[in-house]
N, C-alpha and C. Protein backbone atom coordinates (compact mmCIF):
# COMPACT_ATOMS: atom_id res chain seq x y z
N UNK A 1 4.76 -16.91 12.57
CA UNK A 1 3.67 -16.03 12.89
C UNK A 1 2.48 -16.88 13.33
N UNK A 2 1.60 -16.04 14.16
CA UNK A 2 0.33 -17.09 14.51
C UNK A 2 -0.98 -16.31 13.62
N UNK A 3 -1.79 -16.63 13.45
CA UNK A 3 -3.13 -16.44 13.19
C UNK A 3 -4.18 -17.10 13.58
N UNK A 4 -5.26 -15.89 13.31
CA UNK A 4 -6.42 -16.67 14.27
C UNK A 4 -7.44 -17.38 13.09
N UNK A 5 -6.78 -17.18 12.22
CA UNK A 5 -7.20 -18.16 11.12
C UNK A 5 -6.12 -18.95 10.21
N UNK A 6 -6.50 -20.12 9.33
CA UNK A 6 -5.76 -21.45 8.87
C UNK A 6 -5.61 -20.74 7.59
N UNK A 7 -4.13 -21.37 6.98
CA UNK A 7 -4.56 -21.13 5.53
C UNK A 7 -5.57 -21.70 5.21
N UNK A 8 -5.72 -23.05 5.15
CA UNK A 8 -7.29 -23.09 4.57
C UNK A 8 -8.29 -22.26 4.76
N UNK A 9 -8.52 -21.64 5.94
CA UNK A 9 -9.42 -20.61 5.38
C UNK A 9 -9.43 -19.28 4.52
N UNK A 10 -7.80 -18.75 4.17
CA UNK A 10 -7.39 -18.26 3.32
C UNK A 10 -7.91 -18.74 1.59
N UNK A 11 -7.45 -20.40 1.65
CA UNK A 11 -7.75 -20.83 0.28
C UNK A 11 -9.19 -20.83 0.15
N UNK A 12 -9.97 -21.29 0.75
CA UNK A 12 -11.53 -20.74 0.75
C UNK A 12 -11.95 -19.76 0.61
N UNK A 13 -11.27 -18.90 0.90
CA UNK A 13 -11.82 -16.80 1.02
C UNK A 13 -12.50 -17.09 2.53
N UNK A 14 -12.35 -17.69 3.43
CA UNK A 14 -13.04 -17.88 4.75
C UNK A 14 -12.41 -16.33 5.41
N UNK A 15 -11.00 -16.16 4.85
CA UNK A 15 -10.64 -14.95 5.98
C UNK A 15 -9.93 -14.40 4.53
N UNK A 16 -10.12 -12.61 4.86
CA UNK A 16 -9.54 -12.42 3.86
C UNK A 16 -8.07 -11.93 4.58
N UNK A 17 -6.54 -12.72 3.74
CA UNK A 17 -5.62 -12.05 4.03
C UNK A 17 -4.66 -12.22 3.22
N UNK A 18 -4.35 -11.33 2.98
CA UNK A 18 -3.05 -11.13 1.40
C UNK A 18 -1.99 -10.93 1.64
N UNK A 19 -1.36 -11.05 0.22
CA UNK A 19 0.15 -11.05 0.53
C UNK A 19 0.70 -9.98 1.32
N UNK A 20 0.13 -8.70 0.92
CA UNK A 20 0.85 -6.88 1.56
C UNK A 20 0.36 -7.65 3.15
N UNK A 21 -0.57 -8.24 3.74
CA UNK A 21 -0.45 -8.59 5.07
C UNK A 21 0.36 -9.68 5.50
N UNK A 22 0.63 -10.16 4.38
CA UNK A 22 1.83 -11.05 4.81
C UNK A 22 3.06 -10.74 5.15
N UNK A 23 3.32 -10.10 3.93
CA UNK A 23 4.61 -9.31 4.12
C UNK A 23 4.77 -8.36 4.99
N UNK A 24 4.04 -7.43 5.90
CA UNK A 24 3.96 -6.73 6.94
C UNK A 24 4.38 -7.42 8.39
N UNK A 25 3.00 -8.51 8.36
CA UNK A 25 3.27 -9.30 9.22
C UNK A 25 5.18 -10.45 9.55
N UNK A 26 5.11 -10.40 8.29
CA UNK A 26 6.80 -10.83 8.25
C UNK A 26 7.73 -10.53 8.68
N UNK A 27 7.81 -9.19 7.93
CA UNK A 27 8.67 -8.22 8.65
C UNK A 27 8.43 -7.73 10.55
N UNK A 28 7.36 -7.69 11.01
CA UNK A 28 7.07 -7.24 12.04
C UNK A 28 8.01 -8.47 12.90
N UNK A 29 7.59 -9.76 12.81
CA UNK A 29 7.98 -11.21 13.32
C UNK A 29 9.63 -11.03 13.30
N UNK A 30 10.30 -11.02 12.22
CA UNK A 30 11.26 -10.64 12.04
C UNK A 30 12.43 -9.62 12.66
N UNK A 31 11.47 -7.89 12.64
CA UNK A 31 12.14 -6.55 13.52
C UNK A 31 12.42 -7.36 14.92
N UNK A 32 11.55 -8.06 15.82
CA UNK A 32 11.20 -8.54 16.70
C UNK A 32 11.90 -9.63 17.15
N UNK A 33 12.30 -10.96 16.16
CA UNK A 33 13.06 -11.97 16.42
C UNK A 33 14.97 -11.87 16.09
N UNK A 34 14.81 -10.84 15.18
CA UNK A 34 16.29 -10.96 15.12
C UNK A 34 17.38 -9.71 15.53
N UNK A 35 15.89 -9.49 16.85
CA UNK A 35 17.62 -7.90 17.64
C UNK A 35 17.45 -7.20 16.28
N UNK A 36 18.36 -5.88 17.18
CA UNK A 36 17.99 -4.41 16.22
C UNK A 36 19.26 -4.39 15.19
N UNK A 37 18.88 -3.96 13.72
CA UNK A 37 19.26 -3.98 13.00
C UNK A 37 19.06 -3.05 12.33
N UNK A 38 20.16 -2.34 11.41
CA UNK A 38 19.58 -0.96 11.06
C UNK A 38 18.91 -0.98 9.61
N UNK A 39 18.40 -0.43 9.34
CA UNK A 39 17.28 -0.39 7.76
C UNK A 39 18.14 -1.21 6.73
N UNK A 40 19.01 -1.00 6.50
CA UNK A 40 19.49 -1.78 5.10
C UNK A 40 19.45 -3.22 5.75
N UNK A 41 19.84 -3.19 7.05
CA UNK A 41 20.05 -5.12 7.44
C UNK A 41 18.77 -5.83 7.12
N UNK A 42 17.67 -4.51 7.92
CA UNK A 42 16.40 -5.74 7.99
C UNK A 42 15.65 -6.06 6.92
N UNK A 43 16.14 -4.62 5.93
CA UNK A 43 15.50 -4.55 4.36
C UNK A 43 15.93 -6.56 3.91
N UNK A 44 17.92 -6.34 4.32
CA UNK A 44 18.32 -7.29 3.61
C UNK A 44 17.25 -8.12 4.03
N UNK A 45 17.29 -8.55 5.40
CA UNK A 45 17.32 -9.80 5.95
C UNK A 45 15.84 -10.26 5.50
N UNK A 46 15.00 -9.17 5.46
CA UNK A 46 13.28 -9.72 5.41
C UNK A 46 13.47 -10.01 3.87
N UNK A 47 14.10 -9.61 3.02
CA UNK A 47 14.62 -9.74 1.22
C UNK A 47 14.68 -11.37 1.44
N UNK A 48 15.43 -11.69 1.90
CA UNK A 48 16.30 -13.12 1.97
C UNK A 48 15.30 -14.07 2.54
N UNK A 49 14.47 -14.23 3.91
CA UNK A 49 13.85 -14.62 4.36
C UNK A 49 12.37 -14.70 3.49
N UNK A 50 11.79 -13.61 3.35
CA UNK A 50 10.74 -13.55 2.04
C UNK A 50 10.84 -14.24 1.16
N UNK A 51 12.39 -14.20 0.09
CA UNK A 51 12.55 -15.01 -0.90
C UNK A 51 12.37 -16.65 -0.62
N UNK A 52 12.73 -17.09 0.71
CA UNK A 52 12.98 -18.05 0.83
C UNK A 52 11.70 -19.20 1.04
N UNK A 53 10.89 -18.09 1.68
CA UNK A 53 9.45 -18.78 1.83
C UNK A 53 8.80 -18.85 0.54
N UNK A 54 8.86 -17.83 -0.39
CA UNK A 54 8.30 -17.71 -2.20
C UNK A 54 8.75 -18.71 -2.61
N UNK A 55 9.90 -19.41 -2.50
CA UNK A 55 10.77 -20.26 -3.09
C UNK A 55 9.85 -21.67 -2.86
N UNK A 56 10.17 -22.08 -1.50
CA UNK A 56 9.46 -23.20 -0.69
C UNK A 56 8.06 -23.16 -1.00
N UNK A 57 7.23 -21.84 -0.72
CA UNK A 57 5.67 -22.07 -1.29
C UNK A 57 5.70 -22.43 -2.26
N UNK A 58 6.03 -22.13 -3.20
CA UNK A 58 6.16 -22.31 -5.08
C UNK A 58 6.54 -23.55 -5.39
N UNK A 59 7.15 -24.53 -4.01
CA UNK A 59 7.59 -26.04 -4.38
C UNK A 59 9.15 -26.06 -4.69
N UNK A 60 9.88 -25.06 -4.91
CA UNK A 60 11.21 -25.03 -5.35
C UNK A 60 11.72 -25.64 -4.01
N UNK A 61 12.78 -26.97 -4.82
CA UNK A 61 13.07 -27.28 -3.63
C UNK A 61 15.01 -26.61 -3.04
N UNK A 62 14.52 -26.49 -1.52
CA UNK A 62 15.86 -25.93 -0.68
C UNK A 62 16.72 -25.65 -1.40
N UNK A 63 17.44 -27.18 -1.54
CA UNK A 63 18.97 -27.15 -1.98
C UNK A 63 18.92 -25.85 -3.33
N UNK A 64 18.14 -25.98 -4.48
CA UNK A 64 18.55 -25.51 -5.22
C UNK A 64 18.12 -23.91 -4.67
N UNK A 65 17.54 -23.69 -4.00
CA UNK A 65 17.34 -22.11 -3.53
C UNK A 65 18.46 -21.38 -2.80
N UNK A 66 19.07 -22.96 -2.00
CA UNK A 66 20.35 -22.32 -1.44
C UNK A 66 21.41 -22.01 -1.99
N UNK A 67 21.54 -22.68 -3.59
CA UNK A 67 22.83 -22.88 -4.16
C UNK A 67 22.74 -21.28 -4.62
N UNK A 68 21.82 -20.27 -4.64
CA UNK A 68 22.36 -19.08 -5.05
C UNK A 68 22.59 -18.36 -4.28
N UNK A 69 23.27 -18.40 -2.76
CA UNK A 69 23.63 -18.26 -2.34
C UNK A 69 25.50 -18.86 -1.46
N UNK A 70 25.49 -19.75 -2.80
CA UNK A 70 27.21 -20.84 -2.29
C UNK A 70 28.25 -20.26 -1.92
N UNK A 71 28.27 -18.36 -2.46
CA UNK A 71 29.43 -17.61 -2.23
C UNK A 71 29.25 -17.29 -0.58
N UNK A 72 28.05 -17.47 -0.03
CA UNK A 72 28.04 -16.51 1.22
C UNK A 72 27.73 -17.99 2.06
N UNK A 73 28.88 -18.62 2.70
CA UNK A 73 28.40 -19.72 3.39
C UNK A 73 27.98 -19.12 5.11
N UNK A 74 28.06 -17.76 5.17
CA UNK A 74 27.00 -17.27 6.43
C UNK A 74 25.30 -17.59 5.93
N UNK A 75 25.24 -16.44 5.05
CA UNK A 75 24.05 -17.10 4.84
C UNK A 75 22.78 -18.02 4.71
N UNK A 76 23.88 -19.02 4.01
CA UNK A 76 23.44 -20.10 3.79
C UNK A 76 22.98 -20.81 4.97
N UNK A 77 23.77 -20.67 6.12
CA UNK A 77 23.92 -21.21 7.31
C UNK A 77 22.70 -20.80 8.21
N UNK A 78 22.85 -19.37 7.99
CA UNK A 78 21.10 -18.56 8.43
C UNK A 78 19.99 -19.17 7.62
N UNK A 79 19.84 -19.58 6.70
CA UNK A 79 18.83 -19.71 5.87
C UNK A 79 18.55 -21.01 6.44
N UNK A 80 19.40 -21.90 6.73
CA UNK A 80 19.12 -23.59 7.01
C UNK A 80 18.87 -23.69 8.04
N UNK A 81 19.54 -22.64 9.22
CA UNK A 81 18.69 -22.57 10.67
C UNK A 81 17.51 -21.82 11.03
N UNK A 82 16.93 -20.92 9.51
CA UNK A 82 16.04 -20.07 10.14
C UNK A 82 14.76 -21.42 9.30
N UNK A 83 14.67 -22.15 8.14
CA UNK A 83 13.68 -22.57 7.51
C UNK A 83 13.41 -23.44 8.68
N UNK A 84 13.24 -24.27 9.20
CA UNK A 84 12.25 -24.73 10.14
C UNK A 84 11.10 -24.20 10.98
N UNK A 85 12.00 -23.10 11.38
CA UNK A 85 11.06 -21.90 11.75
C UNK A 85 10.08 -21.10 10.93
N UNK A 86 10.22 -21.47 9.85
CA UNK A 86 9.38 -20.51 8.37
C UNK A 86 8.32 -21.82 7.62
N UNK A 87 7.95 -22.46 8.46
CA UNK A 87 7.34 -23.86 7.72
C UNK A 87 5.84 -22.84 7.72
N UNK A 88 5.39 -22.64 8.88
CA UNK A 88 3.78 -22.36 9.26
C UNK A 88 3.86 -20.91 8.17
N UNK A 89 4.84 -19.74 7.98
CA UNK A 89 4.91 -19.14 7.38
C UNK A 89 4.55 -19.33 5.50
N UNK A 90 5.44 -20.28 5.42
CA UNK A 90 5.76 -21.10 3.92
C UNK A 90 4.08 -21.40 3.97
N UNK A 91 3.51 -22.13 4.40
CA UNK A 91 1.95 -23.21 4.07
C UNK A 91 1.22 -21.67 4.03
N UNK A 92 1.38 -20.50 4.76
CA UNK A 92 -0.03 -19.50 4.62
C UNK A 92 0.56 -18.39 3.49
N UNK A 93 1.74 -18.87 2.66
CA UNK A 93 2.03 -17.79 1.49
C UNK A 93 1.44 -18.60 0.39
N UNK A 94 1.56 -20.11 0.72
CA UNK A 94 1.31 -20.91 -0.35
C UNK A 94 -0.43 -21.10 -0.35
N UNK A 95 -0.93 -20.82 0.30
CA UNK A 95 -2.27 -20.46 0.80
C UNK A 95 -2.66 -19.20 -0.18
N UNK A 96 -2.22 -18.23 0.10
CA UNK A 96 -2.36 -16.86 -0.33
C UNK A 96 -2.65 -17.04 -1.92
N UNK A 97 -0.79 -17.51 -2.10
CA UNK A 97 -0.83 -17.83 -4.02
C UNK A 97 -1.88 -18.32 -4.70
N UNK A 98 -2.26 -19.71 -3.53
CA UNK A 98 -3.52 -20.27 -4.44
C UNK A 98 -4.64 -20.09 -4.19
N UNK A 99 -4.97 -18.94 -3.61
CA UNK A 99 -6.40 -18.01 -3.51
C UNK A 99 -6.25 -17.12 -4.87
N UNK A 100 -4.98 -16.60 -4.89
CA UNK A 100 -4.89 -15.58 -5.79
C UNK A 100 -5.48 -16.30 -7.50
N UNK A 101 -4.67 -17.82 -7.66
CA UNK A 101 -5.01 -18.83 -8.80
C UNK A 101 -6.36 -19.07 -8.53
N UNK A 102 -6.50 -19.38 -7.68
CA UNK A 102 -8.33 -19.93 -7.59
C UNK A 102 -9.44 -18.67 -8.02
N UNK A 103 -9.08 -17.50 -7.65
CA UNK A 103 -9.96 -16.48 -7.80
C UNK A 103 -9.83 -16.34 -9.58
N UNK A 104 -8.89 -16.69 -10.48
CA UNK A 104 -8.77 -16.37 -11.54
C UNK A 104 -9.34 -17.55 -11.94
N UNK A 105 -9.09 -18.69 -11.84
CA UNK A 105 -9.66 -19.78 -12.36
C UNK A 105 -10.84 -19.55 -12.26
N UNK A 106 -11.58 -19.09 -11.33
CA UNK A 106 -12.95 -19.27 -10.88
C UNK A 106 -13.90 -18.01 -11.63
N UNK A 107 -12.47 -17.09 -12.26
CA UNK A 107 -13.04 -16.29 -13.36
C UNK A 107 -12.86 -16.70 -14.78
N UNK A 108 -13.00 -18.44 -14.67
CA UNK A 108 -12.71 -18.94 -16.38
C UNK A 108 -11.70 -18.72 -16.72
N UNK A 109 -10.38 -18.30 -16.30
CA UNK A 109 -9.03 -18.22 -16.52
C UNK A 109 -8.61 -19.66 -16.64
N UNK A 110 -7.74 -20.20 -17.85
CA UNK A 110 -7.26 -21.29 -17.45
C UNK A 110 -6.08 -21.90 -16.46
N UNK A 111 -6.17 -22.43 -16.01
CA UNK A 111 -5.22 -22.84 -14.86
C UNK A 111 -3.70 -22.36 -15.35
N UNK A 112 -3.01 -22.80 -16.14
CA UNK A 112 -2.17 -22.58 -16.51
C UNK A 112 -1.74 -20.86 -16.74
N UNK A 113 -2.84 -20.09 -17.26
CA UNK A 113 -2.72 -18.77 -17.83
C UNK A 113 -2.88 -18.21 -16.08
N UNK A 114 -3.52 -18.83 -15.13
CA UNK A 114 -3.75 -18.44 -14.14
C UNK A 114 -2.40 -18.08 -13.05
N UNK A 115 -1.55 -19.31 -12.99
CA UNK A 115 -0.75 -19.69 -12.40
C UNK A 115 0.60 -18.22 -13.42
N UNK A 116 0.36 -18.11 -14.40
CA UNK A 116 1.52 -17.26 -14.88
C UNK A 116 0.90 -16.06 -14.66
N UNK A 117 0.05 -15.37 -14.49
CA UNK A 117 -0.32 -14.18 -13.99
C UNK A 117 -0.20 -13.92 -12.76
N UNK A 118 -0.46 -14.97 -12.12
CA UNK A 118 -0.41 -14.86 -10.54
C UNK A 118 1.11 -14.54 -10.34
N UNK A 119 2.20 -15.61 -10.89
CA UNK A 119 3.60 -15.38 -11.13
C UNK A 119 3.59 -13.87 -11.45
N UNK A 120 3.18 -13.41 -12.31
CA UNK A 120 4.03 -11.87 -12.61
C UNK A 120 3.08 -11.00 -11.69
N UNK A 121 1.74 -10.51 -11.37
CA UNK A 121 1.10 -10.20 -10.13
C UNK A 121 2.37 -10.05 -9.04
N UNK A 122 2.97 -11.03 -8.61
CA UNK A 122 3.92 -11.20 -7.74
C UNK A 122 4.72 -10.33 -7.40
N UNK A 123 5.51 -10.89 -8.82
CA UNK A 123 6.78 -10.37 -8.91
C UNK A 123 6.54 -8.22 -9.08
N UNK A 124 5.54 -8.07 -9.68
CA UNK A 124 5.26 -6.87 -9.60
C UNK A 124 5.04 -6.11 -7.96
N UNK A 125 4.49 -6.95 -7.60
CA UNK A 125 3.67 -6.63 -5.68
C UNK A 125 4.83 -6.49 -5.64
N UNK A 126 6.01 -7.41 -5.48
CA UNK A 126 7.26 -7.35 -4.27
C UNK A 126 7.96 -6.68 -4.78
N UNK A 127 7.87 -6.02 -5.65
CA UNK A 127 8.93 -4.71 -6.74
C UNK A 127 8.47 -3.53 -6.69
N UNK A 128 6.89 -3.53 -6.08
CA UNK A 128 7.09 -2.18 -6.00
C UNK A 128 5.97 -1.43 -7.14
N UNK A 129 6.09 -2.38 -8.13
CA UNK A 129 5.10 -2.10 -9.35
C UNK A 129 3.84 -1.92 -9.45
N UNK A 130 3.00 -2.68 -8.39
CA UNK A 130 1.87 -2.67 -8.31
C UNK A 130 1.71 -2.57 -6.71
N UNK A 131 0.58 -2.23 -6.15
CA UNK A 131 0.31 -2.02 -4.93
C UNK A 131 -0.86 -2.69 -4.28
N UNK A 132 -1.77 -2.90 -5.24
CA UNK A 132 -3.18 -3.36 -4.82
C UNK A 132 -3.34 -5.31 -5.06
N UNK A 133 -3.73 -5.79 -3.97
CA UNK A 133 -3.65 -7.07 -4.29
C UNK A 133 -4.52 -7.97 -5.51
N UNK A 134 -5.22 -7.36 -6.49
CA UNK A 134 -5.53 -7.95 -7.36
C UNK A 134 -5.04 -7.37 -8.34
N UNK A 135 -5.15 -8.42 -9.71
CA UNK A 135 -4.51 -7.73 -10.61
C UNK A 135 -5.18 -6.89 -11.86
């Protein structure tokens, strides 16, 4: 994806843009780059692709992100030819996360308590649980 702003200006609050615009924007990049696919594919495919950038932002490295995927060596195969292409993606989620940590820290949250809220924040956003980007 392009933007007319850097993550760094994300991690600053210079521009405001969150995850629900991330994930929109994802998917849009996605409907667009990988030919028509019908709802369950692109559900899958933006599932898989999403995960993969959460993974990489978060520091988890590849190999072990790929190994839960060892039964499906298609996959795997998509995943290793699409991550090069998901780098500029990966740096503005990892951007996002640590706006989300910084804004808590910067509310006297300790880093640590910060970083595990932000974790479940997350996992709630991409489930469905919560809707609004703060927590």
């Amino acid at each position: 994806m392009q933007w007319e702003f850097t993550p760094e200006d994300v991690v600053k609050a210079r521009a405001e843009y969150g995850l629900q615009d991330f994930r929109r924007d994802l998917g849009e990049e996605l409907r667009s780059n990988l030919g028509p696919m019908d709802e369950a594919q692109q559900t899958r495919s933006f599932n898989l692709v999403y995960d993969m950038c959460y993974a990489l932002a978060t520091d988890k490295k590849f190999d072990d992100f790929l190994s839960g995927y060892a039964f499906d060596p298609p996959t795997c195969q998509l995943l290793t030819e699409l991550k090069p292409y998901m780098a500029d993606n990966v740096t503005m989620l990892g951007a996002i996360l640590q706006r989300q940590i910084m804004d808590r820290v910067e509310a006297s949250m300790p880093l640590a308590n910060a970083i595990e809220e932000v974790a479940q924040w997350h996992a709630a956003l991409v489930s469905g649980k919560q809707t609004d980007m703060a927590s």
